[in-house]
C-alpha atoms as a PDB file:
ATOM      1  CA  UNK A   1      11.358  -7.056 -25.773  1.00  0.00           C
ATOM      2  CA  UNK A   2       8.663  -9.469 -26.966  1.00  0.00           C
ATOM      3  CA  UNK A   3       7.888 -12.433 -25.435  1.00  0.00           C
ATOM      4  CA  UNK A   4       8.906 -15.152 -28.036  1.00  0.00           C
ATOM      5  CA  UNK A   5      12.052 -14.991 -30.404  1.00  0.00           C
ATOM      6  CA  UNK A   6      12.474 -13.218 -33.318  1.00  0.00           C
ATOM      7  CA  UNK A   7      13.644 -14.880 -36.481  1.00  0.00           C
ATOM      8  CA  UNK A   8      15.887 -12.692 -38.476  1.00  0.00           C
ATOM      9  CA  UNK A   9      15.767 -14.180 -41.655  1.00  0.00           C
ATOM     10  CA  UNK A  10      12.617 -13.178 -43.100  1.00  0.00           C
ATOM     11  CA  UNK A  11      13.243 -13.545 -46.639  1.00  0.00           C
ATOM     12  CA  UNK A  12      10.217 -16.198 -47.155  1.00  0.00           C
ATOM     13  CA  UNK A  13       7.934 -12.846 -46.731  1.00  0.00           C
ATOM     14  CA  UNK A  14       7.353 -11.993 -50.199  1.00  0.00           C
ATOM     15  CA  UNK A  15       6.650  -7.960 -51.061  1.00  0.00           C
ATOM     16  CA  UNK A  16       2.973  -7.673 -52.824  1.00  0.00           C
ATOM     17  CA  UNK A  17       2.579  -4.811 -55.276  1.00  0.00           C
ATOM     18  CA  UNK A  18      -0.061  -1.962 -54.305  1.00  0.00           C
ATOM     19  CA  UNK A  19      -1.165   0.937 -55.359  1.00  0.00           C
ATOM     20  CA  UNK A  20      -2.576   4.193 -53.578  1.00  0.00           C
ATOM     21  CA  UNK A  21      -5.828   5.051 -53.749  1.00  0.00           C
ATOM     22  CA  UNK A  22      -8.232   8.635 -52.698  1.00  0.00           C
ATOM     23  CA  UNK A  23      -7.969   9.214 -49.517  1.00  0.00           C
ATOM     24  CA  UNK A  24     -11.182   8.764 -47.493  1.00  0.00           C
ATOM     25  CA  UNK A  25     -11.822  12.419 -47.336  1.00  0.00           C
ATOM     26  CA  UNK A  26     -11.570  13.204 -50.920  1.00  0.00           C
ATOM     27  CA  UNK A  27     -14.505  15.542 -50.882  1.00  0.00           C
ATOM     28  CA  UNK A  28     -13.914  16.991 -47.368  1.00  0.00           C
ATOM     29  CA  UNK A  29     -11.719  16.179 -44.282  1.00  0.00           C
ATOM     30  CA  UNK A  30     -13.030  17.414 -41.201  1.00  0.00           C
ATOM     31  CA  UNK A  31     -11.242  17.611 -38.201  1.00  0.00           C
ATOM     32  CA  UNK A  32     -14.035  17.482 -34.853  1.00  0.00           C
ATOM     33  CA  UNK A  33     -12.019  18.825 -31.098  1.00  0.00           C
ATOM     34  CA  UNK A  34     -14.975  17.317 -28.850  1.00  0.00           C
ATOM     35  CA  UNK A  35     -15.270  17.294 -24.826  1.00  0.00           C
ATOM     36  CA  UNK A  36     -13.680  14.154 -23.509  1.00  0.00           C
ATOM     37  CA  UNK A  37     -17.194  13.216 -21.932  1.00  0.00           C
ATOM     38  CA  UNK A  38     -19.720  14.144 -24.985  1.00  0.00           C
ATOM     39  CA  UNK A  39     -21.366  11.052 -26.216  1.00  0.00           C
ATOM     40  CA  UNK A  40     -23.444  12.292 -29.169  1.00  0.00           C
ATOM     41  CA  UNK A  41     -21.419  14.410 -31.349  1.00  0.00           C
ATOM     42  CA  UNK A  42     -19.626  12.116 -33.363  1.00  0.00           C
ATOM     43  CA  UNK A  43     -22.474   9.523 -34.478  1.00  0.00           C
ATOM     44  CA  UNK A  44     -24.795  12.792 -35.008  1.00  0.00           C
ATOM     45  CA  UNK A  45     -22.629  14.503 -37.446  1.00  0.00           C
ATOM     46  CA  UNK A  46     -21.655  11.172 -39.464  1.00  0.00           C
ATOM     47  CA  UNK A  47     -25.311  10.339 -39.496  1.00  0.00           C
ATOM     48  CA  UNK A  48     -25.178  14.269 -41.314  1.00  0.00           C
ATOM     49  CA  UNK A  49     -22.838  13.572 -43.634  1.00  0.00           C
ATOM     50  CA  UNK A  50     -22.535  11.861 -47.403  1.00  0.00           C
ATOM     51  CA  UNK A  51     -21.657   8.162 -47.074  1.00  0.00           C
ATOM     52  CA  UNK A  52     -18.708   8.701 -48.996  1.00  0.00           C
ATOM     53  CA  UNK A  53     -15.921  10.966 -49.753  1.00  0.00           C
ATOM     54  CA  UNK A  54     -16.411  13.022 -46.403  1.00  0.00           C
ATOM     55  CA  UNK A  55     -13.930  11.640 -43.366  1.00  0.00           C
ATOM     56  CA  UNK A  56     -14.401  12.841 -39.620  1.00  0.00           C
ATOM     57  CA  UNK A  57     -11.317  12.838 -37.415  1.00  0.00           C
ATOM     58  CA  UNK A  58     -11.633  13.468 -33.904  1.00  0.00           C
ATOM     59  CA  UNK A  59      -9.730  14.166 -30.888  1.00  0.00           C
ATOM     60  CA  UNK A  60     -11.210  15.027 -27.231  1.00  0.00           C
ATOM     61  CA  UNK A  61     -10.529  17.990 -25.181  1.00  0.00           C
ATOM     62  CA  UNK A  62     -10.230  17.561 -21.228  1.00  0.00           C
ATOM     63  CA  UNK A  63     -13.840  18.526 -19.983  1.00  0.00           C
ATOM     64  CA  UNK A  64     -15.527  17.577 -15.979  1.00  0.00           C
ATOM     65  CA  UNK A  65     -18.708  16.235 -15.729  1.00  0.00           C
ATOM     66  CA  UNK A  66     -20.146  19.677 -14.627  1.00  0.00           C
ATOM     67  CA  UNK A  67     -20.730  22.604 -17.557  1.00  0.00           C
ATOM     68  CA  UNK A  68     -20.609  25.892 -16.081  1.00  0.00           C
ATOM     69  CA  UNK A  69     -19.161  29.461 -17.347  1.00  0.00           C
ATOM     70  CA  UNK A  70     -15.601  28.599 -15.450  1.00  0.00           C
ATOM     71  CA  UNK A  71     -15.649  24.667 -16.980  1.00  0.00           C
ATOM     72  CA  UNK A  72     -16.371  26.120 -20.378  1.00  0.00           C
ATOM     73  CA  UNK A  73     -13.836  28.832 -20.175  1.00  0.00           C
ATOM     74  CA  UNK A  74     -10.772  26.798 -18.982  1.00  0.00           C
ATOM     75  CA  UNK A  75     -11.178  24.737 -22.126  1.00  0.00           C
ATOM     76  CA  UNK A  76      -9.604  27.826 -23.874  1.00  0.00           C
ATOM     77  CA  UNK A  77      -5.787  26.699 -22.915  1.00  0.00           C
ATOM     78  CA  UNK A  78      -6.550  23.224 -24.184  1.00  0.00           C
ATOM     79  CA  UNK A  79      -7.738  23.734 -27.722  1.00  0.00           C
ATOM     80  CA  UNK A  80      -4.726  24.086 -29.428  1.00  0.00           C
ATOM     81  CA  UNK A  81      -2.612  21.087 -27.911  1.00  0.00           C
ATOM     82  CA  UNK A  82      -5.905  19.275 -29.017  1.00  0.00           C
ATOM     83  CA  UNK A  83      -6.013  20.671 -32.724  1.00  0.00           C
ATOM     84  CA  UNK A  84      -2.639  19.525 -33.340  1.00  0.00           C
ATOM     85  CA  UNK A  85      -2.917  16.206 -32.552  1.00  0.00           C
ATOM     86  CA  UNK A  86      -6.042  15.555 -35.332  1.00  0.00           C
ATOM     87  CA  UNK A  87      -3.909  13.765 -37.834  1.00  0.00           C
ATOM     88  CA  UNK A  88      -0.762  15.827 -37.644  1.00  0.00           C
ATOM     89  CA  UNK A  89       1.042  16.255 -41.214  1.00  0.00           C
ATOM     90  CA  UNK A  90      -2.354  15.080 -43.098  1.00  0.00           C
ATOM     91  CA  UNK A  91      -4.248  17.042 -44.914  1.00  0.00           C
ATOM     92  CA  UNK A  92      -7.142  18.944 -43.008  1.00  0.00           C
ATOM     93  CA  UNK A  93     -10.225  20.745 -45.050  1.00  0.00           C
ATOM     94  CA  UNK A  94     -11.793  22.224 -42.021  1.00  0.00           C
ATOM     95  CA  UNK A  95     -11.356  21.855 -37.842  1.00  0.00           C
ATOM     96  CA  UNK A  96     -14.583  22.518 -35.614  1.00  0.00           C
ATOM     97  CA  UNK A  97     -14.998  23.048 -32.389  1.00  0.00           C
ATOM     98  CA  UNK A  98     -17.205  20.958 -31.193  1.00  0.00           C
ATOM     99  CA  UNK A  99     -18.667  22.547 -27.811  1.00  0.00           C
ATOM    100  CA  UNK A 100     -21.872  25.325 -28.320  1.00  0.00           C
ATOM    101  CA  UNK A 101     -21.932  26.871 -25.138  1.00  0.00           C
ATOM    102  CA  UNK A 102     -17.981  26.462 -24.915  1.00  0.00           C
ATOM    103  CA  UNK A 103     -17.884  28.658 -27.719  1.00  0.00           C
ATOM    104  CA  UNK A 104     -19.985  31.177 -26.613  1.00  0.00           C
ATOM    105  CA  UNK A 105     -18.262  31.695 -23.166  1.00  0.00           C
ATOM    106  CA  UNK A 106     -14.739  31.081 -24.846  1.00  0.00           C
ATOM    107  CA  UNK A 107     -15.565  33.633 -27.611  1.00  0.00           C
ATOM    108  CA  UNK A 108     -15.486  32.372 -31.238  1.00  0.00           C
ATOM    109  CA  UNK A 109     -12.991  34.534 -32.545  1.00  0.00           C
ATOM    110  CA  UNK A 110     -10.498  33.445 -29.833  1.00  0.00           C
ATOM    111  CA  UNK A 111     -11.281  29.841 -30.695  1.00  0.00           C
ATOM    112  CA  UNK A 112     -10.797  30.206 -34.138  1.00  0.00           C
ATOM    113  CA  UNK A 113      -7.398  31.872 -33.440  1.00  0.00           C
ATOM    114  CA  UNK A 114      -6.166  28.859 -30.878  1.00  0.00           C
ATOM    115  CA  UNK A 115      -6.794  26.521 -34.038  1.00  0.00           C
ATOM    116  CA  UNK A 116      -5.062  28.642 -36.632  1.00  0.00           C
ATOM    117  CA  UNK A 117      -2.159  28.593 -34.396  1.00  0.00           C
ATOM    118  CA  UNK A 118      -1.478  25.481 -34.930  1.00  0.00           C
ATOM    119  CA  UNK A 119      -3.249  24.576 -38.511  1.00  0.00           C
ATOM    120  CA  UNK A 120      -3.190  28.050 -40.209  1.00  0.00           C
ATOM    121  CA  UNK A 121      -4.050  26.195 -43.337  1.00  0.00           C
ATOM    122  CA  UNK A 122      -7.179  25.217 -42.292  1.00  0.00           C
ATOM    123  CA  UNK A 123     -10.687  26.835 -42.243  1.00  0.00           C
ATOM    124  CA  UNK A 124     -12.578  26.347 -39.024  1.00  0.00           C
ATOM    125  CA  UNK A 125     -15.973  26.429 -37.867  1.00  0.00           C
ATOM    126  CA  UNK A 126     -17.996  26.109 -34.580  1.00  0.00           C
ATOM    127  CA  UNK A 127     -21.432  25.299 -33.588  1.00  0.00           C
ATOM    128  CA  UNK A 128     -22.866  28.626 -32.616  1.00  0.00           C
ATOM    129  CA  UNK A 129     -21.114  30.051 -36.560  1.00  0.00           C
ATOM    130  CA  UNK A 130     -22.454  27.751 -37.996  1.00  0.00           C
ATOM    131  CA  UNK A 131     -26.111  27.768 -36.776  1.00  0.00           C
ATOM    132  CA  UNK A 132     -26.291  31.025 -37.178  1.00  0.00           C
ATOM    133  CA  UNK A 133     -25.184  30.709 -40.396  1.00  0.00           C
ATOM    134  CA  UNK A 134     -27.725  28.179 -41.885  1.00  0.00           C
ATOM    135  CA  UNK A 135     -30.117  30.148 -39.925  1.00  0.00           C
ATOM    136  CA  UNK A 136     -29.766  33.123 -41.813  1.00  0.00           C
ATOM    137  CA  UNK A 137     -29.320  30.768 -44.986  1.00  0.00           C
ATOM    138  CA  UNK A 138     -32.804  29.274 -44.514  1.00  0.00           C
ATOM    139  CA  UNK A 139     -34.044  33.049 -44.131  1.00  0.00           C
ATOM    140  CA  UNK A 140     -34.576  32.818 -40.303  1.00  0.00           C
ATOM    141  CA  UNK A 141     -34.223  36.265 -38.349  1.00  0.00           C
ATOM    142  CA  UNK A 142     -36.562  35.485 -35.500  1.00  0.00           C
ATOM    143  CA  UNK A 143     -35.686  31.966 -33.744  1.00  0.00           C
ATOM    144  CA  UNK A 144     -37.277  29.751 -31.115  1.00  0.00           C
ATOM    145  CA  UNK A 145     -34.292  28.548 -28.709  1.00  0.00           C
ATOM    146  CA  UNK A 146     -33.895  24.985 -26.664  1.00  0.00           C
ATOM    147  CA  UNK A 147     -30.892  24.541 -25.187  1.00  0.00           C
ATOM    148  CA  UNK A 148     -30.105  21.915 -22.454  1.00  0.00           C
ATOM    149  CA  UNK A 149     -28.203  24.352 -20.063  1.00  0.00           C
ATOM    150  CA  UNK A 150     -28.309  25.861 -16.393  1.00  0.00           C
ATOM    151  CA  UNK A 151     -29.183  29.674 -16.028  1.00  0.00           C
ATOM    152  CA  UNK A 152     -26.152  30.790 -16.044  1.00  0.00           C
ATOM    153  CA  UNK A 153     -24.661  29.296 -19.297  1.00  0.00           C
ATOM    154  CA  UNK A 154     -28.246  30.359 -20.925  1.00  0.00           C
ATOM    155  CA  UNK A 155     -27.699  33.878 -20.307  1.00  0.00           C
ATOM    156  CA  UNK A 156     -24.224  33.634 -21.816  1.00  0.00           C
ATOM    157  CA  UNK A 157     -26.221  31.918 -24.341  1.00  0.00           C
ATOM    158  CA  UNK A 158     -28.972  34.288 -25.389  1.00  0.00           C
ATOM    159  CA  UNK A 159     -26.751  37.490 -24.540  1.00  0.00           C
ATOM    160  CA  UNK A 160     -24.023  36.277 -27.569  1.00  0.00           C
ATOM    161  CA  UNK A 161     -27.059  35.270 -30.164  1.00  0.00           C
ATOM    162  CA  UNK A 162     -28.535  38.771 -29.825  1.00  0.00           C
ATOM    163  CA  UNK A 163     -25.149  40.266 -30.150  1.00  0.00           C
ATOM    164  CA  UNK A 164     -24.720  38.687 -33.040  1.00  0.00           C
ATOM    165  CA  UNK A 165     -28.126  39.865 -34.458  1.00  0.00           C
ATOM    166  CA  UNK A 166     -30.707  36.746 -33.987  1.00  0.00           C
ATOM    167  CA  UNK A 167     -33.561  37.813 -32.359  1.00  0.00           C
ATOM    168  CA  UNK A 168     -34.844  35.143 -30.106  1.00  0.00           C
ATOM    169  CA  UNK A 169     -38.679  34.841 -29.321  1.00  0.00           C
ATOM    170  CA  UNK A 170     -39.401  31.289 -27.880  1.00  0.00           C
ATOM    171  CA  UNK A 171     -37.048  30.158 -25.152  1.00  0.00           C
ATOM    172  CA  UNK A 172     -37.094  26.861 -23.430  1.00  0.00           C
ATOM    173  CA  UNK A 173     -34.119  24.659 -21.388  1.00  0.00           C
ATOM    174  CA  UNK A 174     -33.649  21.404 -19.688  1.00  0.00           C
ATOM    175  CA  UNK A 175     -31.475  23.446 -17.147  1.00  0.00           C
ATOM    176  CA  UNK A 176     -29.014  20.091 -16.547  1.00  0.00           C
ATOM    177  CA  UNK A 177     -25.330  20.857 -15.574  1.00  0.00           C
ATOM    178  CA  UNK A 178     -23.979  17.291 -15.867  1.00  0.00           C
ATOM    179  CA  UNK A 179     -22.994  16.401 -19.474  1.00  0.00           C
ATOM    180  CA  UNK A 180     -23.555  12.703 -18.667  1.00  0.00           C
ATOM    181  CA  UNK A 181     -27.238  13.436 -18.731  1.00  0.00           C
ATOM    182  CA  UNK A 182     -27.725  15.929 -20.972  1.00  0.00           C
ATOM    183  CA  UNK A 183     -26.287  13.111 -23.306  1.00  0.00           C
ATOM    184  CA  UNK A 184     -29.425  11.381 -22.111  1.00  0.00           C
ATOM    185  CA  UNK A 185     -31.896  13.201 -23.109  1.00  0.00           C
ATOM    186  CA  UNK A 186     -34.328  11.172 -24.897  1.00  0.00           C
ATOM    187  CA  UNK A 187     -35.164  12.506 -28.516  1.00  0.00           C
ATOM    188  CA  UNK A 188     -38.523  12.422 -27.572  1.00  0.00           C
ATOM    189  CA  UNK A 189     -37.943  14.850 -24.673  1.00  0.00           C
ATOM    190  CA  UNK A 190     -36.573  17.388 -27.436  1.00  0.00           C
ATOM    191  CA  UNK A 191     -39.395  16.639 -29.584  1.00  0.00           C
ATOM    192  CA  UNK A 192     -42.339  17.416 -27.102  1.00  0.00           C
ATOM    193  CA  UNK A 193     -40.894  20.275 -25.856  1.00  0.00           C
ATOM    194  CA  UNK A 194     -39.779  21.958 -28.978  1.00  0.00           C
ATOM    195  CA  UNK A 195     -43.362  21.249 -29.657  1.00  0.00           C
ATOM    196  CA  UNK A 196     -45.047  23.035 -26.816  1.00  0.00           C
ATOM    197  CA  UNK A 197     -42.222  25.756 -26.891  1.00  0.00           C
ATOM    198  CA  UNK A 198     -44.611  28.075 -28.357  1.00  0.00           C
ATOM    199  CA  UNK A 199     -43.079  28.985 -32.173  1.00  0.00           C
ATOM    200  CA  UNK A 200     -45.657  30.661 -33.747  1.00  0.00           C
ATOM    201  CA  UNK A 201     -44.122  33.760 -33.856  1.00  0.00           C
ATOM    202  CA  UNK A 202     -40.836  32.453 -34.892  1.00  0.00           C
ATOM    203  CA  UNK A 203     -39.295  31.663 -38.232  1.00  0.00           C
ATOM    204  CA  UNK A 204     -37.428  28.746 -37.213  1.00  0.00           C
ATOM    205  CA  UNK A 205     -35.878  27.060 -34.416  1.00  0.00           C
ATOM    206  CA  UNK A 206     -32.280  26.322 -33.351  1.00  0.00           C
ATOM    207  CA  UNK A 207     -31.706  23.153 -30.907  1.00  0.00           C
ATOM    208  CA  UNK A 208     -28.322  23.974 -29.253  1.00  0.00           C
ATOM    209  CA  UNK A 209     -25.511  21.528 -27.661  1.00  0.00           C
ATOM    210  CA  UNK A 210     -23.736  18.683 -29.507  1.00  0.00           C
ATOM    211  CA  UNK A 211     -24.659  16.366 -26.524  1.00  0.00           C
ATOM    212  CA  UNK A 212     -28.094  16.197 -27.375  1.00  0.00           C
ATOM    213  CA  UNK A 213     -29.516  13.396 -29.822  1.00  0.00           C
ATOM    214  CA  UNK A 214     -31.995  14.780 -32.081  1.00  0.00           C
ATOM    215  CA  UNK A 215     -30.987  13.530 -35.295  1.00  0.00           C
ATOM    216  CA  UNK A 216     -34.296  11.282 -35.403  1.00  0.00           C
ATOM    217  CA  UNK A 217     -36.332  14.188 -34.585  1.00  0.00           C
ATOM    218  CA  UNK A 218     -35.379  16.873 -37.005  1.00  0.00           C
ATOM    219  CA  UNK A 219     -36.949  15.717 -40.385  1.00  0.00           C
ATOM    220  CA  UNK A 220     -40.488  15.193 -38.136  1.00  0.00           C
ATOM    221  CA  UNK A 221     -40.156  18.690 -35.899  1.00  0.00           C
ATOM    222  CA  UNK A 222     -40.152  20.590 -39.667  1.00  0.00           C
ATOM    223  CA  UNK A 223     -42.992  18.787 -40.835  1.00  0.00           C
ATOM    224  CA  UNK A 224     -44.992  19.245 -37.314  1.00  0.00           C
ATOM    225  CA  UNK A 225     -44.116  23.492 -37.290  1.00  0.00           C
ATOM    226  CA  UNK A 226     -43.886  24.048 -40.500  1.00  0.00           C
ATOM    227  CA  UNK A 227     -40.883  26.046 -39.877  1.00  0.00           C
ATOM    228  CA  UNK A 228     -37.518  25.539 -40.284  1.00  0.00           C
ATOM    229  CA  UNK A 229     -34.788  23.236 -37.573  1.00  0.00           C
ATOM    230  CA  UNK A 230     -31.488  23.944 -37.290  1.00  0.00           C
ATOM    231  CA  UNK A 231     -29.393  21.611 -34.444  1.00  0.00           C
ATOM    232  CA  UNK A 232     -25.499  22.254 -33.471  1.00  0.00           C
ATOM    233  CA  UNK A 233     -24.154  19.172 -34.869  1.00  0.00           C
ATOM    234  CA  UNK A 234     -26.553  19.181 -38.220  1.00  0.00           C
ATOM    235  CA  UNK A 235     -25.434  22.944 -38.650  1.00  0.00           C
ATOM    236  CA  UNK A 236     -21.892  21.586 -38.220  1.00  0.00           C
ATOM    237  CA  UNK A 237     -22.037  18.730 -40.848  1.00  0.00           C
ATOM    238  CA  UNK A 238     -23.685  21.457 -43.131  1.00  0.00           C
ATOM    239  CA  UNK A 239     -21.139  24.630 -42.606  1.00  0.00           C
ATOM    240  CA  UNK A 240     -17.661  22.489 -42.815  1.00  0.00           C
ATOM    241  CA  UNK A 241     -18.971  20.365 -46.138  1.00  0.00           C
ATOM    242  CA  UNK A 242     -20.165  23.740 -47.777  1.00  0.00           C
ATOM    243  CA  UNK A 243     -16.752  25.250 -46.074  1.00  0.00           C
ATOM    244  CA  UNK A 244     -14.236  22.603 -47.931  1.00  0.00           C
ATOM    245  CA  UNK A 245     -16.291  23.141 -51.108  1.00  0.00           C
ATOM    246  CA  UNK A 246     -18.354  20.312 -50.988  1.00  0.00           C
ATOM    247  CA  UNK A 247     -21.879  20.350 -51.882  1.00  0.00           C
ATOM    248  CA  UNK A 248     -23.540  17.234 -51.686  1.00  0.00           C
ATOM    249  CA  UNK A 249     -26.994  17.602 -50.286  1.00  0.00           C
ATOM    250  CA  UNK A 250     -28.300  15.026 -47.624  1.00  0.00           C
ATOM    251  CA  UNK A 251     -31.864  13.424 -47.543  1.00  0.00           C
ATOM    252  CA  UNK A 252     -33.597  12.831 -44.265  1.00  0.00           C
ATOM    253  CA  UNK A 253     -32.332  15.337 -41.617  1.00  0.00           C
ATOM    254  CA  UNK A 254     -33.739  18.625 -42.131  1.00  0.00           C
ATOM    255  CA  UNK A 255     -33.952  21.376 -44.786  1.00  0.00           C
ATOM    256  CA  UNK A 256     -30.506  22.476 -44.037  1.00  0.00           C
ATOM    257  CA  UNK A 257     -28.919  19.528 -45.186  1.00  0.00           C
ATOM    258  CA  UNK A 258     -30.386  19.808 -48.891  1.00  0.00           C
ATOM    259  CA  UNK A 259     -29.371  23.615 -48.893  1.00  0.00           C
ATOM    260  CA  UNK A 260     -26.606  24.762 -50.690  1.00  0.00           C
END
């Protein structure tokens, strides 16, 4: 019912010719599952991608306050109800899962799998996949670590790097279990302690968690080491554009970006 009454005769509306244009992802649509409480992720990867051509669609995955191994693991029975509601019967180039540590716990290969079962015509990424993979792209084999976790998600952290081949030699945390805060983290937090982290010995450095705001930070961290940065979200932006076949390189957040 609506509150006034309808007129049925609506023949004074007159019909206006259109036509259909691209679609806003014409170069790459990207479909982002993030926690329902994570703050950063969404205007840190748009702040990583092209201003045109490349379209972001999210939806949110049920997530507490609190990130520990049991938190991160229930998200497992959630991911696919969440996948298929990012723009059901549209055209999807590539779905992430946006959640580091989530991955890591979860297991990748079990998150890709909950995604394919619902878009098996989609590629998929994560964060952890794709750091590693523009790690190894920008020739790192030794990393420095910062990650914003509690012991026990670190462990699962550093235990699934090495098993994947990544030798770590600078380690450094925040050790913060609430997500509200670690989305509070001021850049320059990141920045002096990535600084006093100790990466001499390292080839670059990876800043894990999508929560965290480093965006500002990155372009000034490579110029201060001289080394390679790599952050979850930037690595995302990077691996799902190169992913749907799109190239474009992107000025003013790290080497990554202007990597093919």
């Amino acid at each position: 019912m609506t509150p006034f009454a309808l007129d049925n005769n609506i023949s004074h509306w007159r019909e206006m010719p259109f036509e259909l244009g691209s679609p806003a992802g014409e170069k790459a649509s990207i479909g982002l599952i993030t926690l329902a409480n994570d703050l950063s992720v969404e205007p840190e990867i748009i702040k990583f991608l092209p201003r045109d051509g490349v379209a972001l669609y999210s939806n949110r995955i049920p997530f507490p306050d609190a990130a520990t191994p049991e938190t991160l693991a229930a998200m497992e029975k959630d991911i696919s109800r969440v996948t298929a509601l990012i723009n059901p019967g549209e055209k999807l180039d590539v779905v992430i899962f946006g959640c580091t540590s989530g991955t890591m716990t979860i297991g990748d290969a079990v998150v890709r799998d909950r995604i394919l079962e619902v878009r098996p015509d989609v590629l998929t990424t994560d964060p952890i996949t794709a750091g590693l993979a523009g790690l190894k792209r920008l020739g790192c084999r030794k990393i420095g670590l910062l990650t914003p976790y509690t012991d026990e998600v670190t462990q699962i952290v550093e235990g699934f790097i090495s098993s994947k081949g990544m030798d770590i030699g600078a380690y450094g945390s925040f050790k913060r279990e609430s997500s509200a805060e670690v989305c509070r983290i001021s850049p320059r937090s990141f920045l002096e302690a990535d600084l006093s982290l100790g990466l001499e010995a390292v080839d670059g450095l990876f800043i894990a968690c999508t929560a965290v705001r480093v965006s500002s930070i990155i372009e000034q961290l490579e110029m201060d080491l001289g080394k390679p940065v790599v952050s979850s979200n930037q690595a995302l932006a990077w691996h799902s554009m190169r992913l749907a076949g799109c190239n474009e390189s992107v000025a003013g957040y790290g080497k990554l970006l202007r990597t093919q």
